[in-house]
N, C-alpha and C. Protein backbone atom coordinates (compact mmCIF):
# COMPACT_ATOMS: atom_id res chain seq x y z
N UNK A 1 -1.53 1.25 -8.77
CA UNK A 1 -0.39 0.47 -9.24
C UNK A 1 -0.85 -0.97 -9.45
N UNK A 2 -0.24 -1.22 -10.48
CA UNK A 2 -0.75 -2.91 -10.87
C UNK A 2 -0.12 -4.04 -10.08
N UNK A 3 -1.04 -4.90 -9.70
CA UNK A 3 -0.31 -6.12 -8.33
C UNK A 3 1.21 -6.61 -9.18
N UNK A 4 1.28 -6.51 -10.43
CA UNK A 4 2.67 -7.31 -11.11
C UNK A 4 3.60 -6.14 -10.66
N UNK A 5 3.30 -5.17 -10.89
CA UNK A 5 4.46 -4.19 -10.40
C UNK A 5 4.83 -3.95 -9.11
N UNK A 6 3.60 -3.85 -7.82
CA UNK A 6 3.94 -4.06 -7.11
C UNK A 6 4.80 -5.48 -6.06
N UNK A 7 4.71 -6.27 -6.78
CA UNK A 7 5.11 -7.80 -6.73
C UNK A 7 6.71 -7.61 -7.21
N UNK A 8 6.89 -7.36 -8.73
CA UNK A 8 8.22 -7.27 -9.04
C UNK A 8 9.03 -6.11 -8.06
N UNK A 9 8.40 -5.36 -7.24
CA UNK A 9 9.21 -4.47 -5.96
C UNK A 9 9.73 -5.62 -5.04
N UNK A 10 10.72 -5.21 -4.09
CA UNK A 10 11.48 -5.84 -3.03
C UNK A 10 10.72 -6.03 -2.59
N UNK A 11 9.63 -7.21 -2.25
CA UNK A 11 8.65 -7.26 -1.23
C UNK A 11 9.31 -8.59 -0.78
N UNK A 12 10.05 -9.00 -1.27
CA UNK A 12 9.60 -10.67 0.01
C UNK A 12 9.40 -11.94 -0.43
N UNK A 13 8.48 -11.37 -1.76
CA UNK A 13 7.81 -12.62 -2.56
C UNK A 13 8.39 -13.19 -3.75
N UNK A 14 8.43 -14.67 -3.54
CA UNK A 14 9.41 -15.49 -4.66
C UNK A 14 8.53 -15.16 -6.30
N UNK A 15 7.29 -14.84 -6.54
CA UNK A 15 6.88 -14.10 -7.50
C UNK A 15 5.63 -13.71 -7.61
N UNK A 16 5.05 -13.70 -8.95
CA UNK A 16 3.61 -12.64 -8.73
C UNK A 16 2.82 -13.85 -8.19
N UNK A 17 2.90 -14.48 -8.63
CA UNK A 17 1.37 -15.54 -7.92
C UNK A 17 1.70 -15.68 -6.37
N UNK A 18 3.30 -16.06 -5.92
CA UNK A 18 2.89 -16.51 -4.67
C UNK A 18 2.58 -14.48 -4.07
N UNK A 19 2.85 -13.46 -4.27
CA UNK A 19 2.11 -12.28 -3.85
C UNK A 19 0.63 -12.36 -4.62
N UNK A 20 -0.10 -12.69 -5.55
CA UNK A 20 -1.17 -12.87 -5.98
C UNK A 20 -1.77 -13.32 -4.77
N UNK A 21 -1.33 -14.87 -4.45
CA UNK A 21 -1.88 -15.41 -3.70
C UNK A 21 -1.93 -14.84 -2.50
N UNK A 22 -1.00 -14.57 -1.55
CA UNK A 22 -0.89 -14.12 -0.49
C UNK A 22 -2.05 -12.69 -0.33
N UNK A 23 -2.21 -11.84 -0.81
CA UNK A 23 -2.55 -10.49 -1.09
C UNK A 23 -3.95 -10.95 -0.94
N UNK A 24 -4.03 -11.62 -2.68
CA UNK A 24 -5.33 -11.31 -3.53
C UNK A 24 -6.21 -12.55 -3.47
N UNK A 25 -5.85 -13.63 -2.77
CA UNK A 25 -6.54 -14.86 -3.01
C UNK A 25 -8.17 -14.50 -1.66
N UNK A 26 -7.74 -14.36 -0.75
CA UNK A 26 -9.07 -13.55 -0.33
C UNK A 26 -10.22 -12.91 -0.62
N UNK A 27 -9.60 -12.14 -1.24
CA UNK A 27 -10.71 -11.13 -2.05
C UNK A 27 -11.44 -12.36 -3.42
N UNK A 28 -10.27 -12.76 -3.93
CA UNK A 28 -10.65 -13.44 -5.09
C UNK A 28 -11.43 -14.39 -5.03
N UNK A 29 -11.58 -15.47 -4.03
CA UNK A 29 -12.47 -16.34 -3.57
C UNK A 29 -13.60 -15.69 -3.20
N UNK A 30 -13.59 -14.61 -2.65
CA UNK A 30 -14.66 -13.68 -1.89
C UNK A 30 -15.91 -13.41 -3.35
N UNK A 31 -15.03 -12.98 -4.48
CA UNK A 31 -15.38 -12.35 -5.60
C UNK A 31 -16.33 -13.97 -6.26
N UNK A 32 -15.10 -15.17 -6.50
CA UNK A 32 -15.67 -15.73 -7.11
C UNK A 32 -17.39 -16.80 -6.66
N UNK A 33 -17.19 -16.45 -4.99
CA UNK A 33 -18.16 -17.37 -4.36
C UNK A 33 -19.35 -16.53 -4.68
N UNK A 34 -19.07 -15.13 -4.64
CA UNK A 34 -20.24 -13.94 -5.01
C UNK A 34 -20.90 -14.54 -6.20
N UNK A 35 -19.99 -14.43 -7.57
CA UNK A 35 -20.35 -14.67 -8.91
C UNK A 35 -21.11 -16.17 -9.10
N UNK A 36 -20.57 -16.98 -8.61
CA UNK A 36 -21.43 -18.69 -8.08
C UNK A 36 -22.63 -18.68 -7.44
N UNK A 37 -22.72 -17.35 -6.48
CA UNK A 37 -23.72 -17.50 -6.12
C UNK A 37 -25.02 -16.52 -6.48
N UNK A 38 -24.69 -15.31 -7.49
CA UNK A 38 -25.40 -15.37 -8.90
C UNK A 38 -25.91 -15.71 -9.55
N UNK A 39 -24.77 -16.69 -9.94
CA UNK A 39 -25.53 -17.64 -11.10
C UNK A 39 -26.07 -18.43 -11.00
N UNK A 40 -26.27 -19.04 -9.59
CA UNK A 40 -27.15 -20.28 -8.89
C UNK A 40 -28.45 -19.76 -8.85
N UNK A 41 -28.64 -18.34 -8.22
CA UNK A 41 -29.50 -17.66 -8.07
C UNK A 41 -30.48 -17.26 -9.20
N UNK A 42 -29.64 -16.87 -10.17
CA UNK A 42 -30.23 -16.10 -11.81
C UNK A 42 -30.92 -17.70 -11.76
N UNK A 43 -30.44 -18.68 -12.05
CA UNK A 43 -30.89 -20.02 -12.51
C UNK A 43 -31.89 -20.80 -11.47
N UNK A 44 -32.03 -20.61 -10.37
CA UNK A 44 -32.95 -21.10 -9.49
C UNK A 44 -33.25 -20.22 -8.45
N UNK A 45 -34.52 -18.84 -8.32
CA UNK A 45 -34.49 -18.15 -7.17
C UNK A 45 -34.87 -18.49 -6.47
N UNK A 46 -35.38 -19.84 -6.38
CA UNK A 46 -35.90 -20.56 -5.34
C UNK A 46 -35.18 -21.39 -4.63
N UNK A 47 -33.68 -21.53 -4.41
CA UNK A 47 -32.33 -22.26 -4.36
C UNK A 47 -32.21 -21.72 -2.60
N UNK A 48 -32.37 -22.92 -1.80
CA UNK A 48 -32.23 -22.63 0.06
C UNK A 48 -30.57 -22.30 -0.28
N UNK A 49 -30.75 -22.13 1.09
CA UNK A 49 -29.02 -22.12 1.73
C UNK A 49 -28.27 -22.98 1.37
N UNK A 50 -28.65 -23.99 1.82
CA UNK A 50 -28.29 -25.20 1.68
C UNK A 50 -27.87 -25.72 1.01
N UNK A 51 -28.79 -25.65 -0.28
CA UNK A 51 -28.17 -26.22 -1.61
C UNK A 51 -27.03 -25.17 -1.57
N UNK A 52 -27.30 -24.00 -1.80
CA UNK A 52 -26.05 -23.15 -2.25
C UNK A 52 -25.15 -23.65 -1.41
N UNK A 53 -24.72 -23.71 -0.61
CA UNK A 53 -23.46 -24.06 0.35
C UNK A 53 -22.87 -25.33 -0.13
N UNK A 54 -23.65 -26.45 -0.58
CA UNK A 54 -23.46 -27.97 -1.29
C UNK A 54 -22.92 -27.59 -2.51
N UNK A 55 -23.44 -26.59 -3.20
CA UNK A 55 -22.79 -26.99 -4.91
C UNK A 55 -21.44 -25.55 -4.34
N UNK A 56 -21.43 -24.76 -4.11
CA UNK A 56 -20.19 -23.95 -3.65
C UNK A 56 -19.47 -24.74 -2.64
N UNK A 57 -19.79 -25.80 -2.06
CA UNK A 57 -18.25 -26.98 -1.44
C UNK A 57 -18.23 -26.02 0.05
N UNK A 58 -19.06 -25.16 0.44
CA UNK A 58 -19.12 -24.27 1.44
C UNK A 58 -19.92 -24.37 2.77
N UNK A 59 -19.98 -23.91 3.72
CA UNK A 59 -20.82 -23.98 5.03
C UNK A 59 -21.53 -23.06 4.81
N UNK A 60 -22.64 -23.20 5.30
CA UNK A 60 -24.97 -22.05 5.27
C UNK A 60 -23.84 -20.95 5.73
N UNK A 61 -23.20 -20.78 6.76
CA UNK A 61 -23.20 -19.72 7.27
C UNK A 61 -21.88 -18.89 6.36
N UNK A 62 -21.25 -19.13 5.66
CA UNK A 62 -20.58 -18.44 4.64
C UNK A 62 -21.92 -18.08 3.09
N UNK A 63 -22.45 -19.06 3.17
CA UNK A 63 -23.08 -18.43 2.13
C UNK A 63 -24.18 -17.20 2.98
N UNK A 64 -24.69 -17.99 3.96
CA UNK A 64 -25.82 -16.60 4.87
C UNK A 64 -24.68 -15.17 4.79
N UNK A 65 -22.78 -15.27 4.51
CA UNK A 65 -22.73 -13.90 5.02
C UNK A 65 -22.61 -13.64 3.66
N UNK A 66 -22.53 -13.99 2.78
CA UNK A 66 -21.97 -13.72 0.96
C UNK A 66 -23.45 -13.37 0.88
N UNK A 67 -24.62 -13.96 1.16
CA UNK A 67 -26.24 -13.09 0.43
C UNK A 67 -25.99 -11.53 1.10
N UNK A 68 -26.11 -12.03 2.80
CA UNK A 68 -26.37 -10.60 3.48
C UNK A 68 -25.00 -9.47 2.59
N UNK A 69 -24.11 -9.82 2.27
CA UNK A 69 -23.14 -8.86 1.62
C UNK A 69 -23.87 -8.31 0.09
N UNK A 70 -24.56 -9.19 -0.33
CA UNK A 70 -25.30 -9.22 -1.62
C UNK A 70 -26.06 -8.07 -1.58
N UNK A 71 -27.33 -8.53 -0.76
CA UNK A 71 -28.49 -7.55 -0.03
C UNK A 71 -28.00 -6.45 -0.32
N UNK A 72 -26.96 -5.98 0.83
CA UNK A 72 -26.37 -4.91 1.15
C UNK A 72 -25.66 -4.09 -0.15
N UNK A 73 -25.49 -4.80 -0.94
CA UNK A 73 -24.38 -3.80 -2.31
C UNK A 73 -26.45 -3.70 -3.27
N UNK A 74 -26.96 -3.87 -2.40
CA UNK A 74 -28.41 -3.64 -3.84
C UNK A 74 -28.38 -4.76 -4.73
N UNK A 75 -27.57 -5.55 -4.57
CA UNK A 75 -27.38 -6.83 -5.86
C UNK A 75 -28.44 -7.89 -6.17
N UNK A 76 -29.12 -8.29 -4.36
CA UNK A 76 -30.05 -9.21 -4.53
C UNK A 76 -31.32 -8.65 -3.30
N UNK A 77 -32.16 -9.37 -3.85
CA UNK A 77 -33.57 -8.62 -2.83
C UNK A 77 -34.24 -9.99 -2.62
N UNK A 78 -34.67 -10.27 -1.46
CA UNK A 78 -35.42 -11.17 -0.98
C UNK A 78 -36.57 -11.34 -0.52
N UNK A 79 -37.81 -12.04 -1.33
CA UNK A 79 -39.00 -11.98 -0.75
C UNK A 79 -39.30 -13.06 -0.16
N UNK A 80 -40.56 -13.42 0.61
CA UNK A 80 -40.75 -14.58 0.84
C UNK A 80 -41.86 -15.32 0.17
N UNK A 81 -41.43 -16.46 -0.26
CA UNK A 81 -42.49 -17.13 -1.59
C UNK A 81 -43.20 -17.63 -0.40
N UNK A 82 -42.97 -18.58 0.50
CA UNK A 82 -43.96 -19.43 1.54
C UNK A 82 -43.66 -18.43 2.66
N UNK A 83 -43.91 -19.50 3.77
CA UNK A 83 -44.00 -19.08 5.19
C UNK A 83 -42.23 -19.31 5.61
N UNK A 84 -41.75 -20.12 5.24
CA UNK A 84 -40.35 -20.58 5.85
C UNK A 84 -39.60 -20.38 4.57
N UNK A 85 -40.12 -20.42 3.32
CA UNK A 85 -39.42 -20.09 1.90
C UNK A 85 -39.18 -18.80 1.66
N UNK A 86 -37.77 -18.52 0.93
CA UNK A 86 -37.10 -17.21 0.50
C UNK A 86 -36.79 -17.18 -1.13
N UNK A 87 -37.24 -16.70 -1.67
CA UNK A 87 -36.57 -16.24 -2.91
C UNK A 87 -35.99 -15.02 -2.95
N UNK A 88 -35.16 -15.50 -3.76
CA UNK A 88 -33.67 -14.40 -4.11
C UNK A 88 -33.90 -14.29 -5.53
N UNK A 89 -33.66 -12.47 -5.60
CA UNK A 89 -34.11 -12.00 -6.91
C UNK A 89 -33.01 -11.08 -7.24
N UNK A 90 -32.51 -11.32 -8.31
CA UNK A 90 -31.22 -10.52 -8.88
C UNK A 90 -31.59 -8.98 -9.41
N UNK A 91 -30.95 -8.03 -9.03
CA UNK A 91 -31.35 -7.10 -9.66
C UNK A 91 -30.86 -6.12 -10.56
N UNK A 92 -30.82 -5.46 -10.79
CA UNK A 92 -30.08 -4.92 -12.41
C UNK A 92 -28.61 -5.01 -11.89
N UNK A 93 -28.79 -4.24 -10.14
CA UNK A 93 -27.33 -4.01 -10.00
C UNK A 93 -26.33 -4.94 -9.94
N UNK A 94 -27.38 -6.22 -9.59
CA UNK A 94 -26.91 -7.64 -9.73
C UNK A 94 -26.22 -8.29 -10.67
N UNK A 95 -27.07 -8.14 -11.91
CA UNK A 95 -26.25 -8.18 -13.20
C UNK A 95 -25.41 -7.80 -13.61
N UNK A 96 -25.69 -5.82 -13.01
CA UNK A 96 -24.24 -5.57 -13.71
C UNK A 96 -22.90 -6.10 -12.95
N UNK A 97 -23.39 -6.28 -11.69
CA UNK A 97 -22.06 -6.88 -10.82
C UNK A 97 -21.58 -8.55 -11.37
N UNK A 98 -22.44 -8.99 -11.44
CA UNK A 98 -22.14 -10.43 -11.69
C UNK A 98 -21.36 -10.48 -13.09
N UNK A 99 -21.60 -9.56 -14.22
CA UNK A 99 -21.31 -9.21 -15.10
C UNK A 99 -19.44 -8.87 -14.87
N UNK A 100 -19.36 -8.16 -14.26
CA UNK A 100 -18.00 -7.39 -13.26
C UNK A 100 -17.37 -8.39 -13.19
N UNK A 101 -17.65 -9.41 -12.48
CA UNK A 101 -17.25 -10.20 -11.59
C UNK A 101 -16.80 -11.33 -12.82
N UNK A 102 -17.74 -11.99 -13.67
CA UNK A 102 -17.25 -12.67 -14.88
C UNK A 102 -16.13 -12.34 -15.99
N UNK A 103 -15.81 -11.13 -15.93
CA UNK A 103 -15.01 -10.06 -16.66
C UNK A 103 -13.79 -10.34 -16.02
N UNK A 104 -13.75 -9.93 -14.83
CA UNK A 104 -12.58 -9.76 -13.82
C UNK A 104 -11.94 -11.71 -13.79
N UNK A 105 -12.90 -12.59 -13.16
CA UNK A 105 -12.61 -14.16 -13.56
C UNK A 105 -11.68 -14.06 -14.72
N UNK A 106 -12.35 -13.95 -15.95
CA UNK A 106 -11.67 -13.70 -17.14
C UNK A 106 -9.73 -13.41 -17.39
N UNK A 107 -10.40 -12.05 -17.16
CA UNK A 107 -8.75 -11.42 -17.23
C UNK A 107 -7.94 -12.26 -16.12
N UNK A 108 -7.90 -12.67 -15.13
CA UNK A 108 -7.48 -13.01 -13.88
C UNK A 108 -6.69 -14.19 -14.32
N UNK A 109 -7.56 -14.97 -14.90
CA UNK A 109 -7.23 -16.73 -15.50
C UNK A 109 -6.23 -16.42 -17.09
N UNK A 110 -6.70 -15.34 -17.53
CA UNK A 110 -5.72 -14.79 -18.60
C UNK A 110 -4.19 -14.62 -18.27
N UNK A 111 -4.57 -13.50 -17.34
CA UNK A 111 -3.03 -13.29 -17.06
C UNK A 111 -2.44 -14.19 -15.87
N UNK A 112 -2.89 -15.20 -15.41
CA UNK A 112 -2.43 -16.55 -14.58
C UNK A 112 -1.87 -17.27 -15.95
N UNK A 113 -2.80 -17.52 -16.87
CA UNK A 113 -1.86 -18.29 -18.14
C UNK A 113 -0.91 -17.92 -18.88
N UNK A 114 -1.15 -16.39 -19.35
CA UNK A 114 -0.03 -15.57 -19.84
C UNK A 114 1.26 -15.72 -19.14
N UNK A 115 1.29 -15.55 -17.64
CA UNK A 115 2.61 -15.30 -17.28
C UNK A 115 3.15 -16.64 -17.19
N UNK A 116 2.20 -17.88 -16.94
CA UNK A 116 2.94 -19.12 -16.75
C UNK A 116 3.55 -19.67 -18.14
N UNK A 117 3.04 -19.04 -19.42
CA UNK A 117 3.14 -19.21 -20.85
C UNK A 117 5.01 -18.43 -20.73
N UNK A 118 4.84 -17.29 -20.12
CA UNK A 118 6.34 -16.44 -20.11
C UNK A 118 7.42 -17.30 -19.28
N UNK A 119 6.95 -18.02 -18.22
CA UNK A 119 7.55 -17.98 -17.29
C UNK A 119 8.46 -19.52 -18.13
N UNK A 120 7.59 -20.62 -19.06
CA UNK A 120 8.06 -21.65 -19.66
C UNK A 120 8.69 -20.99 -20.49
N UNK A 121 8.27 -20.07 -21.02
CA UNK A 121 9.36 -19.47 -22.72
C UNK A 121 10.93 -19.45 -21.80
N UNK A 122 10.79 -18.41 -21.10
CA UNK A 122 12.30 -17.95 -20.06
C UNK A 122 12.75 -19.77 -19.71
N UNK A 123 12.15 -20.73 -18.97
CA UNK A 123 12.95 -21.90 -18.75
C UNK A 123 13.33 -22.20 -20.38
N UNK A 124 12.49 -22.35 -21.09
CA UNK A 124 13.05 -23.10 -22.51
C UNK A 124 14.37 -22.54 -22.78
N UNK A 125 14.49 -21.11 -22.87
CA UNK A 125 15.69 -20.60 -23.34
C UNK A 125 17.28 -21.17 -22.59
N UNK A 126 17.11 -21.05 -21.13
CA UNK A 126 18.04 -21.97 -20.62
C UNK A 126 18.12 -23.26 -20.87
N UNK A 127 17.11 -23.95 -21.18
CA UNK A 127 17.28 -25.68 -21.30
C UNK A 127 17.87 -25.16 -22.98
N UNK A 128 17.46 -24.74 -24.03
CA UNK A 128 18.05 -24.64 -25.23
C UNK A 128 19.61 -24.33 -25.29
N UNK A 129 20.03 -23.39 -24.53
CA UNK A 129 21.25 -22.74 -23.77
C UNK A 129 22.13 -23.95 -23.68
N UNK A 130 21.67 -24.59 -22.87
CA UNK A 130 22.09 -25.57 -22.03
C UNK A 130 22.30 -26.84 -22.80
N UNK A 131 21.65 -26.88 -24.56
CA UNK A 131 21.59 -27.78 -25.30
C UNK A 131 21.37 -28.96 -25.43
N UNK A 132 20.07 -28.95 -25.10
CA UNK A 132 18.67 -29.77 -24.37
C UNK A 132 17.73 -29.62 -25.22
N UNK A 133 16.69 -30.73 -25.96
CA UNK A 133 15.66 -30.50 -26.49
C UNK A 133 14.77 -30.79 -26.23
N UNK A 134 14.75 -31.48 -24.51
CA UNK A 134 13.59 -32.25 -24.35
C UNK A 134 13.40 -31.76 -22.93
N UNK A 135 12.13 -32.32 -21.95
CA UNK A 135 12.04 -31.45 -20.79
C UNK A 135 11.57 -32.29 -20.15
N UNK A 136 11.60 -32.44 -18.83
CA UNK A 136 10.05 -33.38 -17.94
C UNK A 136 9.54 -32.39 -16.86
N UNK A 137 8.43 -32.76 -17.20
CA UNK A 137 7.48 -31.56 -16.20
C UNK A 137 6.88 -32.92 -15.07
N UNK A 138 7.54 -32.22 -13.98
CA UNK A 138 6.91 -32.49 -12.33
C UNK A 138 5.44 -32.13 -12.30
N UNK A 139 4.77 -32.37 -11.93
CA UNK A 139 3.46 -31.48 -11.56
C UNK A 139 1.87 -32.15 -12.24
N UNK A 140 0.96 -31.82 -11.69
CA UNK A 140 0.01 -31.93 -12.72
C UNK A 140 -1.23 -30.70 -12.67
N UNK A 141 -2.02 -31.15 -13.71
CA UNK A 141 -3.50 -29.95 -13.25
C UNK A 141 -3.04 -28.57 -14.93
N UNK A 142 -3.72 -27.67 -14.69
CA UNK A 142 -3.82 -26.43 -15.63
C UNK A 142 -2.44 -26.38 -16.05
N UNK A 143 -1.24 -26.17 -14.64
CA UNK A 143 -0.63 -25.02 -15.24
C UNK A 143 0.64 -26.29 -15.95
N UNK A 144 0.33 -27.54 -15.94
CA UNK A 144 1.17 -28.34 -16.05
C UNK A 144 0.59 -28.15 -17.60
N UNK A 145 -0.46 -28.59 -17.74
CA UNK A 145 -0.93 -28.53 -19.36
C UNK A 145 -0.31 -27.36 -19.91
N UNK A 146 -0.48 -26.11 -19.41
CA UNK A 146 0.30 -25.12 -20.52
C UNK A 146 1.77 -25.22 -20.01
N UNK A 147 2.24 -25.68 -19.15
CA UNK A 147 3.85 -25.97 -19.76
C UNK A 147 3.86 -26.96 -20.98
N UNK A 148 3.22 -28.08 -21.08
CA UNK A 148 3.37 -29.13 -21.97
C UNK A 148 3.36 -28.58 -23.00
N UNK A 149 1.94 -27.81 -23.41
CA UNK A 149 1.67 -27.23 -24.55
C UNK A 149 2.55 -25.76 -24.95
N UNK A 150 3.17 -25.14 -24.12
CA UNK A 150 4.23 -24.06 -24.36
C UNK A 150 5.67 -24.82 -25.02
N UNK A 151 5.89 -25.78 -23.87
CA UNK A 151 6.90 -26.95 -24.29
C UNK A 151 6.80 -27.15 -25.89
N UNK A 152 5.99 -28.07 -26.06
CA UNK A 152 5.89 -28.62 -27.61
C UNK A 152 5.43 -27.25 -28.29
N UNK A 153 5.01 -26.14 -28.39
CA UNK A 153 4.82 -25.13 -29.72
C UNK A 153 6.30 -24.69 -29.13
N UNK A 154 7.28 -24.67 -28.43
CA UNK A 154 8.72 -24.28 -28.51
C UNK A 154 9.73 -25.44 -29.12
N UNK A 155 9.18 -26.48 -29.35
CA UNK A 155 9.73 -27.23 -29.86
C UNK A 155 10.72 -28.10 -28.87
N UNK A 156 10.40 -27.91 -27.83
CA UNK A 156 10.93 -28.67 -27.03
C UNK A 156 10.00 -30.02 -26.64
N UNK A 157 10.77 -31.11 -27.02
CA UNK A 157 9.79 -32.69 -26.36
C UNK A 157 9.37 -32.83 -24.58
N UNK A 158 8.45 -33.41 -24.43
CA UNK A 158 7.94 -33.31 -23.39
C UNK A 158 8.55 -35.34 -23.15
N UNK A 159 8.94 -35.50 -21.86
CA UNK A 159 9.54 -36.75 -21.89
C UNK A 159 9.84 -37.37 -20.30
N UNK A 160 9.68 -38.59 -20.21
CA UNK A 160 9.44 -38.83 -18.77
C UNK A 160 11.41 -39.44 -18.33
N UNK A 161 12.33 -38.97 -19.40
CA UNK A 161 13.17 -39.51 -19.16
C UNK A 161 13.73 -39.10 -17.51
N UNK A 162 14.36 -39.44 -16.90
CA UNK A 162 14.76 -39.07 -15.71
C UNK A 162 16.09 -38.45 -16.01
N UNK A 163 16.85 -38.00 -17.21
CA UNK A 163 18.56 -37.43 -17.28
C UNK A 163 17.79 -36.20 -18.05
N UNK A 164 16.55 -35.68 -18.53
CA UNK A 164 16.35 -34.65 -18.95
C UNK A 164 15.84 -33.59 -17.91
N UNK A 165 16.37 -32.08 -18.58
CA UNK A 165 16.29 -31.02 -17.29
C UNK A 165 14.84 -31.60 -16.73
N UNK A 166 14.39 -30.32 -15.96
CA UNK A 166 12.99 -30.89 -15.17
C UNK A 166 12.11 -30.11 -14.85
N UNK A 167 11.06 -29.59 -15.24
CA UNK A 167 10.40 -28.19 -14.83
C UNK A 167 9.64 -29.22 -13.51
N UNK A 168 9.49 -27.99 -12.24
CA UNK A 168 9.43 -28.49 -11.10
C UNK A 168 7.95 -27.85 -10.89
N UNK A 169 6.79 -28.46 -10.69
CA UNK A 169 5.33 -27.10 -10.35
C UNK A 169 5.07 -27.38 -8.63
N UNK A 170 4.77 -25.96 -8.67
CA UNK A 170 4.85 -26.16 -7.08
C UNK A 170 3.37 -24.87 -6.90
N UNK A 171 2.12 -25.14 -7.58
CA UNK A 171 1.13 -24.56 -7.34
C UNK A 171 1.51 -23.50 -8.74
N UNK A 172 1.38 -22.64 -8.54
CA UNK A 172 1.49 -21.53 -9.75
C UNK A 172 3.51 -20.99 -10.19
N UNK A 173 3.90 -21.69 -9.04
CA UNK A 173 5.53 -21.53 -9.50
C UNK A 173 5.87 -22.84 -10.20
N UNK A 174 7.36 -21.86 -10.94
CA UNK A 174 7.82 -23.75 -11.88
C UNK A 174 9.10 -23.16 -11.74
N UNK A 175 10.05 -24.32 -11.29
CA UNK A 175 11.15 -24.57 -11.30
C UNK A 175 12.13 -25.03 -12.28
N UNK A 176 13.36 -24.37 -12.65
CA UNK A 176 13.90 -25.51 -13.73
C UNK A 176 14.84 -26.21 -13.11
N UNK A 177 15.25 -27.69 -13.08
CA UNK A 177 16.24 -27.86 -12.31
C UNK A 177 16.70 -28.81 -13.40
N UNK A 178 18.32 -29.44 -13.43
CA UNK A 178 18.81 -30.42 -14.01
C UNK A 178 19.48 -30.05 -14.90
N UNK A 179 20.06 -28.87 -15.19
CA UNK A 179 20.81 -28.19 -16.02
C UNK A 179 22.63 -28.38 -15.73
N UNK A 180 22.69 -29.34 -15.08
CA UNK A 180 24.00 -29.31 -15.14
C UNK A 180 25.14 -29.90 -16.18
């Protein structure tokens, strides 16, 4: 069953992202620190811990358990270039995983934009309803840009007035408020 369907069930959750999040953000970080640390790898097999943990914003010992998880799926193999030096070598299965893993990123960030693209169409229709042409968006970052840009290709003005409705962002949710 697809997480949107299971999400739109009585579960609890105010919508798919905050169940996205709750559920899937685990795994998904899990997935994307894997794929980062791939591509660090494909690009430098000579790359310590260390660095990897610095450009992933992470602690040695999360990246020491993301290789040993690596190792273990056949993905990466480790020889030793020196005496205290390790190189990390990607291997087909590596690719095809990392491959997986770029795919999955993909669709993921797709349908995060898609639904926030739906979720502004549905506010526009009430602010239009409501006989309103203009909007102010709270928020900033990604999902604020595709309200703006959903906003203006709906033809609705984007505007810092304070008497126009108000899309509210609160991480991957948006609020409409000011419709009275």
């Amino acid at each position: 069953m697809e997480f949107q369907e299971i999400a739109n069930q009585k579960t609890g959750y105010n919508s798919v992202a905050e169940f996205w999040n709750t559920k899937y953000m685990e795994s998904t970080n899990d997935e994307l620190r894997e794929l980062s640390l791939l591509e660090q790898i494909e690009s430098d097999p000579d790359v310590n811990q260390s660095a990897l943990a610095t450009q992933l914003g992470v602690a040695v010992g999360t990246v020491n358990w993301h290789l040993k998880r690596l190792i273990a799926k056949g993905a990466v193999k480790v020889s030793r270039a020196e005496r205290k030096k390790l190189r990390y070598i990607i291997t087909p299965e590596g690719l095809a995983l990392r491959a997986r893993l770029a795919v999955d990123y993909v669709e993921r960030s797709f349908s995060v934009y898609r639904r926030t693209r739906q979720r502004v169409k549905d506010h526009v229709v009430k602010i239009r309803h409501a006989g309103f042409d203009r909007v102010r968006i709270s928020g900033s970052g990604d999902v604020a840009d595709i309200c703006k840009l959903t906003c203006l290709e709906q033809g609705i003005s984007v505007v810092t007035d304070k008497t126009a409705p108000v899309l509210i962002l609160d991480g991957y949710k948006i609020k409409l408020e000011g419709l009275e």
